[in-house]
C-alpha atoms as a PDB file:
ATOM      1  CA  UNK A   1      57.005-178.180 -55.887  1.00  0.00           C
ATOM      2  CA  UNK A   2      59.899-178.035 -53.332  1.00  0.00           C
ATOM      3  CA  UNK A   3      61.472-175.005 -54.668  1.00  0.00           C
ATOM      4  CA  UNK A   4      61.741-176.539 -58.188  1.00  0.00           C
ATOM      5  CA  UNK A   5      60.649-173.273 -60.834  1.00  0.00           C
ATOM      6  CA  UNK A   6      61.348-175.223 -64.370  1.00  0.00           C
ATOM      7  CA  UNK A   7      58.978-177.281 -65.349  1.00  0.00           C
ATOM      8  CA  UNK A   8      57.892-178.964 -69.106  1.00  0.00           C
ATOM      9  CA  UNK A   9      54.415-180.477 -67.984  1.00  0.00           C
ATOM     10  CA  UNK A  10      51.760-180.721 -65.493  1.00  0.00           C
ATOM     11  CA  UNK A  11      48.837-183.088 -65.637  1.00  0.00           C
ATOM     12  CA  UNK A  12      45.591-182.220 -64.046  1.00  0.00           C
ATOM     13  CA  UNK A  13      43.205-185.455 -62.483  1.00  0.00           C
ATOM     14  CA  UNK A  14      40.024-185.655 -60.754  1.00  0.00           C
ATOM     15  CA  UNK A  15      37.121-187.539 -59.570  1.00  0.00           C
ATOM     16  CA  UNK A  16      35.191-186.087 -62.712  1.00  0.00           C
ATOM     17  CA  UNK A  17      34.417-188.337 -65.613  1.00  0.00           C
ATOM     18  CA  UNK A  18      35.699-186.408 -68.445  1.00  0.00           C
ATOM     19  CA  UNK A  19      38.709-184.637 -68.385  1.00  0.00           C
ATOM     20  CA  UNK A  20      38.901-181.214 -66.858  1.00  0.00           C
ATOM     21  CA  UNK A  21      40.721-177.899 -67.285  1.00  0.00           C
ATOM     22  CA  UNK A  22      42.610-176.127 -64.799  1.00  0.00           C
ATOM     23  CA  UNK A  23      40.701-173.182 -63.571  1.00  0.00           C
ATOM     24  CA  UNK A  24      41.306-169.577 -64.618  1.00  0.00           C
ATOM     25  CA  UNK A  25      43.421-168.835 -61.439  1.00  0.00           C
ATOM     26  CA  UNK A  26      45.231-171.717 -61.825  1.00  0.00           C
ATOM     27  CA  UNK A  27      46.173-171.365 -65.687  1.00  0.00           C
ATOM     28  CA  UNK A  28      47.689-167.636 -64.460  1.00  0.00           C
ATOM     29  CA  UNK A  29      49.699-168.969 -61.839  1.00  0.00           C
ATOM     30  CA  UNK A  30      51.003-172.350 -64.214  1.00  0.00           C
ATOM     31  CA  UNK A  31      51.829-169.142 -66.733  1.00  0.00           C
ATOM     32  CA  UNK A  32      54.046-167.606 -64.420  1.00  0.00           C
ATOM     33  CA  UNK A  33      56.439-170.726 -64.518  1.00  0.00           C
ATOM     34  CA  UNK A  34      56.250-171.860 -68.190  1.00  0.00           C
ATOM     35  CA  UNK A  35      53.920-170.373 -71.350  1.00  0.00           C
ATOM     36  CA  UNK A  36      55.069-173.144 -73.045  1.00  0.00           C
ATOM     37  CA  UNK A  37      54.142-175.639 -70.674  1.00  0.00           C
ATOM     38  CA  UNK A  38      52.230-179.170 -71.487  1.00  0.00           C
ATOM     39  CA  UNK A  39      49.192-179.260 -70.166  1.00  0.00           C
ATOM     40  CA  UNK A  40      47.672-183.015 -69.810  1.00  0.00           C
ATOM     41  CA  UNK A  41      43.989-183.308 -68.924  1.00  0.00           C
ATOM     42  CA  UNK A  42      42.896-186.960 -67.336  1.00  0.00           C
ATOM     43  CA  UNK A  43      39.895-188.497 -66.921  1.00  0.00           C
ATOM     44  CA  UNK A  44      39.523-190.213 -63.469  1.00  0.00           C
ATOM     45  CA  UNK A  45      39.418-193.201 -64.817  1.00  0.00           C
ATOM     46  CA  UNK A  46      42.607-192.745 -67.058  1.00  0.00           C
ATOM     47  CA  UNK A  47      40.961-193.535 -70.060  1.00  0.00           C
ATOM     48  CA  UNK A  48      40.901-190.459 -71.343  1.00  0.00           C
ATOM     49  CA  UNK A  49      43.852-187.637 -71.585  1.00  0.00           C
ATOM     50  CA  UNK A  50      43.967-184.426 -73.903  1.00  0.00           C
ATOM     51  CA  UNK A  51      46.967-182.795 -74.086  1.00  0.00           C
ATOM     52  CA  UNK A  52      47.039-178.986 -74.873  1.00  0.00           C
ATOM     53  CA  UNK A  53      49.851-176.058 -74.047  1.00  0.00           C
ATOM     54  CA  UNK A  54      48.680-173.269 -71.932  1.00  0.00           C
ATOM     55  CA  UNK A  55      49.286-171.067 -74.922  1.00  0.00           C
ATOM     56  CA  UNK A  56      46.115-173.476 -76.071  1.00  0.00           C
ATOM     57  CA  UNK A  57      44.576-173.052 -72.984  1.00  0.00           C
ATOM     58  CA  UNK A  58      45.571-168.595 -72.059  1.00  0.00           C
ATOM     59  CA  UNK A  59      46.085-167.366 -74.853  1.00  0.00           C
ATOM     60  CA  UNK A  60      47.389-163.491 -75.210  1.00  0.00           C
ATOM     61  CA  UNK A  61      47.841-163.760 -71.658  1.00  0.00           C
ATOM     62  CA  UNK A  62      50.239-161.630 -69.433  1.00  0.00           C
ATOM     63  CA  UNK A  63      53.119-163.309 -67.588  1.00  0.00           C
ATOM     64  CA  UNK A  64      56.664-161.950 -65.942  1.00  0.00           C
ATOM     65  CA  UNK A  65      58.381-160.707 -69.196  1.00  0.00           C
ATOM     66  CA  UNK A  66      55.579-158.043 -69.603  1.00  0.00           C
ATOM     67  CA  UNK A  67      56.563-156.424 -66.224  1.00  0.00           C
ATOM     68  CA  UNK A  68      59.723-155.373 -67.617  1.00  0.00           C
ATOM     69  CA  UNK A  69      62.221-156.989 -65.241  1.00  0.00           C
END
């Protein structure tokens, strides 16, 4: 990420057939840049992409506004 902390989308690829999710982990640390963020989901052979925000994805989740900074 070289320092960069705004970001709109992130896509998520791997050797898997269908499309995958980012893990739980990984949807908490995505929310701490961007709730809004685009999420797109690709299949490894690029056939396939679903496209969700991680408000889809985390919903009622926690992030830096609710530590009241």
């Amino acid at each position: 990420m070289e320092g960069e902390r705004k970001f709109r989308a992130i896509a998520i690829a791997s050797d898997q057939k269908d499309p995958i999710s980012p893990c739980g982990i990984c949807r908490q640390f995505i929310r701490e840049f961007n709730r809004n963020i685009e999420v797109y989901m690709i299949s490894s052979d690029g056939g396939t992409c679903v496209k969700m925000t991680l408000d889809e994805l985390l919903p009622m989740s926690f992030g830096p506004e609710n530590l009241g900074k």
